[in-house]
PDB file of N, CA and C in Angstrom:
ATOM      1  N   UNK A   1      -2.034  50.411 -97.659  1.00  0.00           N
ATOM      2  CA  UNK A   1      -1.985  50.590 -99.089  1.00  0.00           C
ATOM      3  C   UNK A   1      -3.358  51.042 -99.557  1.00  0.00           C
ATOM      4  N   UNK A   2      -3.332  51.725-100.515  1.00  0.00           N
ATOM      5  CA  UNK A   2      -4.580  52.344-100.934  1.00  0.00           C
ATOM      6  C   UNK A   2      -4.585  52.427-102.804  1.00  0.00           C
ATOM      7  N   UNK A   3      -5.539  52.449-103.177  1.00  0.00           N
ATOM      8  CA  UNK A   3      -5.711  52.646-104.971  1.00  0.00           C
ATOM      9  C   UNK A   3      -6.602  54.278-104.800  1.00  0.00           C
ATOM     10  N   UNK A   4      -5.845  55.004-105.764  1.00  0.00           N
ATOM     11  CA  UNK A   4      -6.126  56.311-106.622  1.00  0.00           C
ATOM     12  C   UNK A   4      -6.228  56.455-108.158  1.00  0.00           C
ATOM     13  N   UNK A   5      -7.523  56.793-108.511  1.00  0.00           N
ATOM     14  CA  UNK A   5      -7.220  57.113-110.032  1.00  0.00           C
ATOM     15  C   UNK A   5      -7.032  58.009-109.936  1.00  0.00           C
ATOM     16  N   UNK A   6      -5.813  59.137-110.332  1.00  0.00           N
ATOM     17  CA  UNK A   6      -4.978  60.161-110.247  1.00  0.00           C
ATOM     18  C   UNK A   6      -5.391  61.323-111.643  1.00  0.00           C
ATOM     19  N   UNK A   7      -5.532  62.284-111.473  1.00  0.00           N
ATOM     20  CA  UNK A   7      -5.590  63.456-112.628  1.00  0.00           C
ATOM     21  C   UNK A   7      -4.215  64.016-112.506  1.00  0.00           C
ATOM     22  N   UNK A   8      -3.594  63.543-113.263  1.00  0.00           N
ATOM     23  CA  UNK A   8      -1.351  63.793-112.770  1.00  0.00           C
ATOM     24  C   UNK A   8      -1.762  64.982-113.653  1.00  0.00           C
ATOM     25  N   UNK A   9      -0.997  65.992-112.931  1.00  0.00           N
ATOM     26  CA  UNK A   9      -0.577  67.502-113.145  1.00  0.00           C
ATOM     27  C   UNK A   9       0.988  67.869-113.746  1.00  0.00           C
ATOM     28  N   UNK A  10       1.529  66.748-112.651  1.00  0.00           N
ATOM     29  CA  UNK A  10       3.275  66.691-112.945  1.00  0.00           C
ATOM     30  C   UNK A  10       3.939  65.735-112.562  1.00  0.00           C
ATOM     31  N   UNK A  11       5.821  65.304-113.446  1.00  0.00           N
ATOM     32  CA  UNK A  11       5.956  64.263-112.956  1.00  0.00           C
ATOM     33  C   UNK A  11       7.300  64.738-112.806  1.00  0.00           C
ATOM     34  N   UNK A  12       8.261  65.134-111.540  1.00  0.00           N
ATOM     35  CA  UNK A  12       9.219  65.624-112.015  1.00  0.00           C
ATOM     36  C   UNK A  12      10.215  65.433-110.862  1.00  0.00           C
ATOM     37  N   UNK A  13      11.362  65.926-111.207  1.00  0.00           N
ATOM     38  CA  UNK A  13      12.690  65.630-109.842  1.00  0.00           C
ATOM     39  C   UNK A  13      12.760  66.598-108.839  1.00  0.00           C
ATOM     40  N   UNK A  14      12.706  66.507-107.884  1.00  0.00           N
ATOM     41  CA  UNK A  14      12.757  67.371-106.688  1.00  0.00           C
ATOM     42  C   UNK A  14      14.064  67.880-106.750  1.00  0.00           C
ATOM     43  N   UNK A  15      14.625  69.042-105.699  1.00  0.00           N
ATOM     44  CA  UNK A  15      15.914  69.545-105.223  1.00  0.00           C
ATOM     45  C   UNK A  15      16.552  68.613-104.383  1.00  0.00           C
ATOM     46  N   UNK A  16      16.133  67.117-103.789  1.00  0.00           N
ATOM     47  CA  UNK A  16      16.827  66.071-103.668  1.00  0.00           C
ATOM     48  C   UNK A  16      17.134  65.072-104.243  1.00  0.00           C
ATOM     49  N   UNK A  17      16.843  65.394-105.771  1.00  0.00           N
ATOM     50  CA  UNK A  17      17.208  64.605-106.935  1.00  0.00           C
ATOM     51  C   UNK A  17      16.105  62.964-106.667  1.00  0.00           C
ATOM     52  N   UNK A  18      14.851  63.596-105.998  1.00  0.00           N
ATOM     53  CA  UNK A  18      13.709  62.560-106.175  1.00  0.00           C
ATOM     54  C   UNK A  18      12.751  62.384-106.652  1.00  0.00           C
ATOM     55  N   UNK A  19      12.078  61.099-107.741  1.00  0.00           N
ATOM     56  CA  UNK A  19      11.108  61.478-108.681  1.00  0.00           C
ATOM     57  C   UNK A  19       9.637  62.001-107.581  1.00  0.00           C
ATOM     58  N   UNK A  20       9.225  62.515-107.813  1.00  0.00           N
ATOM     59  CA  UNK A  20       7.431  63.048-107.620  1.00  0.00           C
ATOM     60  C   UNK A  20       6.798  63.238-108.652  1.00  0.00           C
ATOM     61  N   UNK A  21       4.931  62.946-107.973  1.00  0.00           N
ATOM     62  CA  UNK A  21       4.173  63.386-108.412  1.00  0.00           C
ATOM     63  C   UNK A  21       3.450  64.385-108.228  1.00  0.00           C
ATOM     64  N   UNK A  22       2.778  65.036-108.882  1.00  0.00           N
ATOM     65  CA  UNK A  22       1.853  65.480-108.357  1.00  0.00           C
ATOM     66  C   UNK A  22       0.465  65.704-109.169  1.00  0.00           C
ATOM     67  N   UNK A  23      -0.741  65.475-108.660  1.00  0.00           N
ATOM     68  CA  UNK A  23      -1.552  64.806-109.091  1.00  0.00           C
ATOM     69  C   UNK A  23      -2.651  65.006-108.234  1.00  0.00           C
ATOM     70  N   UNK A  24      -4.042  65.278-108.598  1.00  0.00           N
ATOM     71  CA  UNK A  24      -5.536  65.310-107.788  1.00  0.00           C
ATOM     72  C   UNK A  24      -6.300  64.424-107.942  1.00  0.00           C
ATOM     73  N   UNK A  25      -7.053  63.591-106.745  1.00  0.00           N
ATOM     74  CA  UNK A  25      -8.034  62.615-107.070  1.00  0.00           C
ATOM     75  C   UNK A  25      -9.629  63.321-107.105  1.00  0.00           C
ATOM     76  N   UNK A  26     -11.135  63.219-106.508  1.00  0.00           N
ATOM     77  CA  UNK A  26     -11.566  63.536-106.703  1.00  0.00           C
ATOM     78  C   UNK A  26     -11.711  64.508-105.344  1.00  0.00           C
ATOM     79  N   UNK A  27     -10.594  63.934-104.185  1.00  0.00           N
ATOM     80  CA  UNK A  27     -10.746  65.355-102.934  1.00  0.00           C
ATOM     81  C   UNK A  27      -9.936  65.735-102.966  1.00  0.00           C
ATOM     82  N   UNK A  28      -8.996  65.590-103.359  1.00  0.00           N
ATOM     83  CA  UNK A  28      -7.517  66.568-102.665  1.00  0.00           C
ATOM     84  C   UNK A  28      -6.630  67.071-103.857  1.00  0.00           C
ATOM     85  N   UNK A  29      -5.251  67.338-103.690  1.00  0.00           N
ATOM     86  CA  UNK A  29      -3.904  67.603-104.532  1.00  0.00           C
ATOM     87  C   UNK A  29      -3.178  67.171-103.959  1.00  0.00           C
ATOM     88  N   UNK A  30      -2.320  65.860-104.180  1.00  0.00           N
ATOM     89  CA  UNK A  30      -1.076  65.438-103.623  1.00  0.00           C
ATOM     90  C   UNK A  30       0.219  65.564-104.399  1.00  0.00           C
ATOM     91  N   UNK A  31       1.100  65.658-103.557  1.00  0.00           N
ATOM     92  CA  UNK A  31       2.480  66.138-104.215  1.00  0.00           C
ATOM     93  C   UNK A  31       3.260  64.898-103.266  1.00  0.00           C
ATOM     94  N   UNK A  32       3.107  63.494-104.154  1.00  0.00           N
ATOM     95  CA  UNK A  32       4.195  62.496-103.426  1.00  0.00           C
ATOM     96  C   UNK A  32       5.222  61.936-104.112  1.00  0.00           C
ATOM     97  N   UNK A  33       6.321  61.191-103.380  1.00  0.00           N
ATOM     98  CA  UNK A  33       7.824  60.383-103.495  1.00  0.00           C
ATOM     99  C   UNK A  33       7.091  59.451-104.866  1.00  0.00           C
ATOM    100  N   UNK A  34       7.633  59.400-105.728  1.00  0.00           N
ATOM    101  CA  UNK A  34       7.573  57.924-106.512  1.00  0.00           C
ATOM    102  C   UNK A  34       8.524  57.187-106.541  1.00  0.00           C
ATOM    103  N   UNK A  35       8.231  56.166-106.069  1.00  0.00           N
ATOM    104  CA  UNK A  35       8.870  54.396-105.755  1.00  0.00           C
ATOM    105  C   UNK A  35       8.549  53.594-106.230  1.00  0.00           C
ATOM    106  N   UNK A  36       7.766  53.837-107.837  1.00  0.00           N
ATOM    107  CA  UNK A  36       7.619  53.381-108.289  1.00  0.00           C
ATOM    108  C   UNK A  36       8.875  52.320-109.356  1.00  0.00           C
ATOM    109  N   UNK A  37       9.342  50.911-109.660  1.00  0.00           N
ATOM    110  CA  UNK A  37      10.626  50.506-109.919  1.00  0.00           C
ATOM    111  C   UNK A  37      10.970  50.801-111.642  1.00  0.00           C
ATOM    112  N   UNK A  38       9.480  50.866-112.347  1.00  0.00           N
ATOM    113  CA  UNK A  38      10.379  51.068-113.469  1.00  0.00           C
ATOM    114  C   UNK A  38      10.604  53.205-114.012  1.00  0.00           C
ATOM    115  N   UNK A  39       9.622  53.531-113.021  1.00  0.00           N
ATOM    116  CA  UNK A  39       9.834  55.414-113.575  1.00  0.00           C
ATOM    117  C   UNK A  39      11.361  55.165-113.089  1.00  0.00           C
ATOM    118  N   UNK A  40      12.031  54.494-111.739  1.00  0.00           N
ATOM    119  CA  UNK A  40      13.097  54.787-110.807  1.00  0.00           C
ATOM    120  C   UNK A  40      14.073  53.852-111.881  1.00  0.00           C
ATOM    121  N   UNK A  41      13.837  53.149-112.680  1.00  0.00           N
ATOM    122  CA  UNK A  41      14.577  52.365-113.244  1.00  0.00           C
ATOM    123  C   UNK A  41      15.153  53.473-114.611  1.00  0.00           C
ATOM    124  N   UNK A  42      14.296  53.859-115.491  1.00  0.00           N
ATOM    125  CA  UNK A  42      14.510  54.121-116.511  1.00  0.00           C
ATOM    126  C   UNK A  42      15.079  55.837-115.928  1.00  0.00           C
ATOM    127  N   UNK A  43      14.179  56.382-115.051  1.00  0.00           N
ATOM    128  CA  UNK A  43      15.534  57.935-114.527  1.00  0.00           C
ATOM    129  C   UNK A  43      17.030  57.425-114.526  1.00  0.00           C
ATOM    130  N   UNK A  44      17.316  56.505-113.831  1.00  0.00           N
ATOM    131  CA  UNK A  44      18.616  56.268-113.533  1.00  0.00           C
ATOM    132  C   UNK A  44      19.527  55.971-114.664  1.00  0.00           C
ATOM    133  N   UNK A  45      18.747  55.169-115.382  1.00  0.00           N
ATOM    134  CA  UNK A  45      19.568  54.926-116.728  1.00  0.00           C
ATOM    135  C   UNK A  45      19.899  55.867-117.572  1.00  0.00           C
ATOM    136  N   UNK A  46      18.824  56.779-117.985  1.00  0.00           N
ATOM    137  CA  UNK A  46      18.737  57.955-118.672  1.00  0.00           C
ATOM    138  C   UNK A  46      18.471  59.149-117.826  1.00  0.00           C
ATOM    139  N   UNK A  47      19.880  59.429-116.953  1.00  0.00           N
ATOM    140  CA  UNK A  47      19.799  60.734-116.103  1.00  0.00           C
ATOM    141  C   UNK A  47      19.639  62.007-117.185  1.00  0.00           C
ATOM    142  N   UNK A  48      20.343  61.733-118.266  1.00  0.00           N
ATOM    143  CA  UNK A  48      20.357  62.923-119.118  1.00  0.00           C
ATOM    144  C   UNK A  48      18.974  63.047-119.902  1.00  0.00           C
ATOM    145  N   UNK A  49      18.038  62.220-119.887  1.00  0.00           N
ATOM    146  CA  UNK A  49      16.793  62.312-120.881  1.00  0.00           C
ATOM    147  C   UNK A  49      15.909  62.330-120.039  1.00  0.00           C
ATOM    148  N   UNK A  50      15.523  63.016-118.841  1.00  0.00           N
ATOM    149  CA  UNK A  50      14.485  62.562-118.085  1.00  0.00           C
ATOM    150  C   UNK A  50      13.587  63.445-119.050  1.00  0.00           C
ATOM    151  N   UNK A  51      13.390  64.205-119.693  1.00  0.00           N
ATOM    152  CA  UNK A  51      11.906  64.879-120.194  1.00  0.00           C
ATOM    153  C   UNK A  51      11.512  63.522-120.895  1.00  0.00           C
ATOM    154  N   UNK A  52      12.555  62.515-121.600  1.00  0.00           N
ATOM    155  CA  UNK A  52      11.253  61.299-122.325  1.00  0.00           C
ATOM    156  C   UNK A  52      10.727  60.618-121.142  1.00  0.00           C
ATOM    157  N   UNK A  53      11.752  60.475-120.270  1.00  0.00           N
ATOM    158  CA  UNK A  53      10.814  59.587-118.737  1.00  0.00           C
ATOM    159  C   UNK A  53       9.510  60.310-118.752  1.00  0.00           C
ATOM    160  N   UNK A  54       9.939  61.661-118.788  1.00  0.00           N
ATOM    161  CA  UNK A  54       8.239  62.765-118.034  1.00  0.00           C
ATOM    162  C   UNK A  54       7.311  62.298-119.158  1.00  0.00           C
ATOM    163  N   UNK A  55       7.903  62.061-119.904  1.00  0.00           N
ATOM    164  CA  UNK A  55       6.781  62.298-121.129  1.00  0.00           C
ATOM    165  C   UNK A  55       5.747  60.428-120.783  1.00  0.00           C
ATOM    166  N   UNK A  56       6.955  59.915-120.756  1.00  0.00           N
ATOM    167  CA  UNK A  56       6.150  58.347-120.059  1.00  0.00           C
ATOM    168  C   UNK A  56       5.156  58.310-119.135  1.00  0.00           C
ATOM    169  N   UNK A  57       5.786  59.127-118.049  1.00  0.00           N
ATOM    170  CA  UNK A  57       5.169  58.731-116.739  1.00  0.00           C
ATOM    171  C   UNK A  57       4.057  59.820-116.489  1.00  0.00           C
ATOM    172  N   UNK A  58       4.011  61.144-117.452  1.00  0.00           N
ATOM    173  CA  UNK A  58       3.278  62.135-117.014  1.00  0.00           C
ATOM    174  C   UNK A  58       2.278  62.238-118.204  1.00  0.00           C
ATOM    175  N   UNK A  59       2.638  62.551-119.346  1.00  0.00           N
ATOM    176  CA  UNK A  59       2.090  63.021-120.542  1.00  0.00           C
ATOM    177  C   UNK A  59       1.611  62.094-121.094  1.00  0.00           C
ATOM    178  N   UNK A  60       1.738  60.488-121.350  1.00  0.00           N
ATOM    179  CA  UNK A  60       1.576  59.381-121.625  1.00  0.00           C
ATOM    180  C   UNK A  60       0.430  58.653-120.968  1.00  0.00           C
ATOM    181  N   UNK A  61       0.772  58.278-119.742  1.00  0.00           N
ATOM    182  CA  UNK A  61      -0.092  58.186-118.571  1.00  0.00           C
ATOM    183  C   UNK A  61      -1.643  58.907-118.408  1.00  0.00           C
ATOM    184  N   UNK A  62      -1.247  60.183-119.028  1.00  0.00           N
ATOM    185  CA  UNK A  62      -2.888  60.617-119.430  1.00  0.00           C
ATOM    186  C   UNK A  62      -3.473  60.145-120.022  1.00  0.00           C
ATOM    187  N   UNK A  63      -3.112  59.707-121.443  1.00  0.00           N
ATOM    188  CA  UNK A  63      -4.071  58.453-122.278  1.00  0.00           C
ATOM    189  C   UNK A  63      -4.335  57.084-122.108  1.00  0.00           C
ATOM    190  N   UNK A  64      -3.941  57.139-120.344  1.00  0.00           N
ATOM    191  CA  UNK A  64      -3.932  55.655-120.258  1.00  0.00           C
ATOM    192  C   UNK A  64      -5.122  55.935-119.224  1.00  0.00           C
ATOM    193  N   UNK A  65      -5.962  54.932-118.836  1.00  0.00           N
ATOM    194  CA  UNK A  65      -6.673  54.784-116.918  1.00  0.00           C
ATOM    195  C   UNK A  65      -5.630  54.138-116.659  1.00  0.00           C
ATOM    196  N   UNK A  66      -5.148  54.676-115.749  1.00  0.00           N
ATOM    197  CA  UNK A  66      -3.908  54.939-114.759  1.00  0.00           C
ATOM    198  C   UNK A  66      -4.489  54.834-113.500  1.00  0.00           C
ATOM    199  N   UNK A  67      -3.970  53.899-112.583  1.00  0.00           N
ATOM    200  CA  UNK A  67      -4.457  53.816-111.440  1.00  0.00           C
ATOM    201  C   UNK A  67      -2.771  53.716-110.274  1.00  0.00           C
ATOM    202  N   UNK A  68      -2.574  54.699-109.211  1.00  0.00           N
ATOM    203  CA  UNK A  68      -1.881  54.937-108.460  1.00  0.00           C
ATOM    204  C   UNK A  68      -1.851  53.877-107.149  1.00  0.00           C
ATOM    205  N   UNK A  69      -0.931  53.176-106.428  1.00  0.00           N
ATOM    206  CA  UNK A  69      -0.680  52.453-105.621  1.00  0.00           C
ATOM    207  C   UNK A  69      -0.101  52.875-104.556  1.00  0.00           C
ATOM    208  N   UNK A  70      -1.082  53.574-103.814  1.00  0.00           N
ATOM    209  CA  UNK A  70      -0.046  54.409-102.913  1.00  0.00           C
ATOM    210  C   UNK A  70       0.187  53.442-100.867  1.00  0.00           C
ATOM    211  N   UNK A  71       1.544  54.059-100.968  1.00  0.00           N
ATOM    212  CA  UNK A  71       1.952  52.887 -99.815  1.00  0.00           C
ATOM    213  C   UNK A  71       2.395  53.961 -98.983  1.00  0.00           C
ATOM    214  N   UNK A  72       2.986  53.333 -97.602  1.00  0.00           N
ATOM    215  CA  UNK A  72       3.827  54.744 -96.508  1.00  0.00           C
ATOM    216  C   UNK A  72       4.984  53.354 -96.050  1.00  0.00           C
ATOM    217  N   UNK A  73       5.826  54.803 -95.282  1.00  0.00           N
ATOM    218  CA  UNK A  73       7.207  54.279 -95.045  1.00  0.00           C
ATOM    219  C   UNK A  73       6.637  53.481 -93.622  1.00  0.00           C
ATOM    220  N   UNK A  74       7.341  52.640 -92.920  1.00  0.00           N
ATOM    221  CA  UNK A  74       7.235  52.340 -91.851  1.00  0.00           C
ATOM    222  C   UNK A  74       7.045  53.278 -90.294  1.00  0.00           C
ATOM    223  N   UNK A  75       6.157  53.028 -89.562  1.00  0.00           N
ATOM    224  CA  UNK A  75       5.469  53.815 -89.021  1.00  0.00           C
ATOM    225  C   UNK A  75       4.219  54.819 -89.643  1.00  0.00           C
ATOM    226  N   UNK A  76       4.365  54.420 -90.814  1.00  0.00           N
ATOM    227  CA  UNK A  76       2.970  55.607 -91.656  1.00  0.00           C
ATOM    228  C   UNK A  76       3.654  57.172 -91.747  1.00  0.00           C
ATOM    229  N   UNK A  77       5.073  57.416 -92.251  1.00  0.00           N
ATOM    230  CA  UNK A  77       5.152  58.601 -91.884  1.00  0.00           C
ATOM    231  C   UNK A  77       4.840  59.809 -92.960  1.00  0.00           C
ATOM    232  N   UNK A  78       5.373  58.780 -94.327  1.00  0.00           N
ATOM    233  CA  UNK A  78       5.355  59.273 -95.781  1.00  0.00           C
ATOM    234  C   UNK A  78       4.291  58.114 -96.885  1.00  0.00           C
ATOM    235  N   UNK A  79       3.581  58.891 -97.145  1.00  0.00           N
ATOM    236  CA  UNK A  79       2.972  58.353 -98.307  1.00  0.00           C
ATOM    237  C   UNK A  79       3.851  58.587 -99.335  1.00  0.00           C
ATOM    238  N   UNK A  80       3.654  57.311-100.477  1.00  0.00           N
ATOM    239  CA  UNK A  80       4.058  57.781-101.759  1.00  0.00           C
ATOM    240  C   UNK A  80       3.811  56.929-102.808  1.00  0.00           C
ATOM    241  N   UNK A  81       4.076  57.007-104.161  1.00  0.00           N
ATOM    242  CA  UNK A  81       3.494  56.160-105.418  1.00  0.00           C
ATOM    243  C   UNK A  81       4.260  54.735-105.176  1.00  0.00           C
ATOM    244  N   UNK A  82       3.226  54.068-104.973  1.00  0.00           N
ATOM    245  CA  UNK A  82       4.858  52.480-104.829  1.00  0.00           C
ATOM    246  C   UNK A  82       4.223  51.961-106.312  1.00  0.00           C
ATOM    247  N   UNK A  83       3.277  51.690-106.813  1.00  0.00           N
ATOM    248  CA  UNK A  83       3.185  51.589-108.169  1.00  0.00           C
ATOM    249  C   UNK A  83       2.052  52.039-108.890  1.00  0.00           C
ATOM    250  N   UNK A  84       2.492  51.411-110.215  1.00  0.00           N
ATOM    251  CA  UNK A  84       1.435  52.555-111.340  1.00  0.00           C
ATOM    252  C   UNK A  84       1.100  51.544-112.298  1.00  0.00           C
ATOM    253  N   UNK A  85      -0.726  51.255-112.166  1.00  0.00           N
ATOM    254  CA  UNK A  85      -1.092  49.974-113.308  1.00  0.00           C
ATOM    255  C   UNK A  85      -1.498  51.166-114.113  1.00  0.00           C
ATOM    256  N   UNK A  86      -1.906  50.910-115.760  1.00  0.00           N
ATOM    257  CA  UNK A  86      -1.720  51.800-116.320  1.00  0.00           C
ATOM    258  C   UNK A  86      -2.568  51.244-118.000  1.00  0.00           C
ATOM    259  N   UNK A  87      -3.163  50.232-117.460  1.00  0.00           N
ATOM    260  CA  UNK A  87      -4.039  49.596-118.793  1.00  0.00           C
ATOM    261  C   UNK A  87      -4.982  50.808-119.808  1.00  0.00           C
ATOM    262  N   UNK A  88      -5.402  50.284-121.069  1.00  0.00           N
ATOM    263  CA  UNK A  88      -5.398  50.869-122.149  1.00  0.00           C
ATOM    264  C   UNK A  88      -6.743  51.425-121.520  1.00  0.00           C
ATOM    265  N   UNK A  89      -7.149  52.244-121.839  1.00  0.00           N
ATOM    266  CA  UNK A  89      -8.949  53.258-121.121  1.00  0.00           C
ATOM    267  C   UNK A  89      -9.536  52.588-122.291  1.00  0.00           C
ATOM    268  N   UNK A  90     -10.984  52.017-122.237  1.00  0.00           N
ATOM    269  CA  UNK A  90     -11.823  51.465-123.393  1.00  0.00           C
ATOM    270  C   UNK A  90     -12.840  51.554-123.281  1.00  0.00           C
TER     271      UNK A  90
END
């Protein structure tokens, strides 16, 4: 497990109908799975409104310090967002 403060670019559904991010820290550009439970909670509920999800998890999230929780599947094969603290920036 690792912590990222993230510069999110995008927050959106893949062609396997899976949330991602994508997002630069201060070395790279990652484009990962979010597993995160409540972005995965509130898509599901509101399949038809995901632009207010985006607007939560992407557009929102910018005015926050947002810090990324990133985890991998067993064996280390996939990284991805397992959660998102997201306290007020002051």
């Amino acid at each position: 497990m690792g912590l990222i403060r993230p510069e999110i670019e995008d927050f959106y559904v893949d062609q396997n109908n899976r949330l991602r991010y994508k997002f630069r820290d201060a070395e790279r550009i990652y484009d990962l799975a979010c597993r995160e439970w409540e972005a995965l909670s509130l898509a599901k509920k509101y399949p038809n409104m995901f632009e207010k999800v985006r607007a939560k998890f992407c557009d929102w999230m910018k005015t926050r310090d947002t810090y990324f929780v990133i985890g991998t599947t067993v064996g280390n094969v996939a990284k991805m967002v397992v959660a998102v603290h997201y306290p007020p920036k002051t």
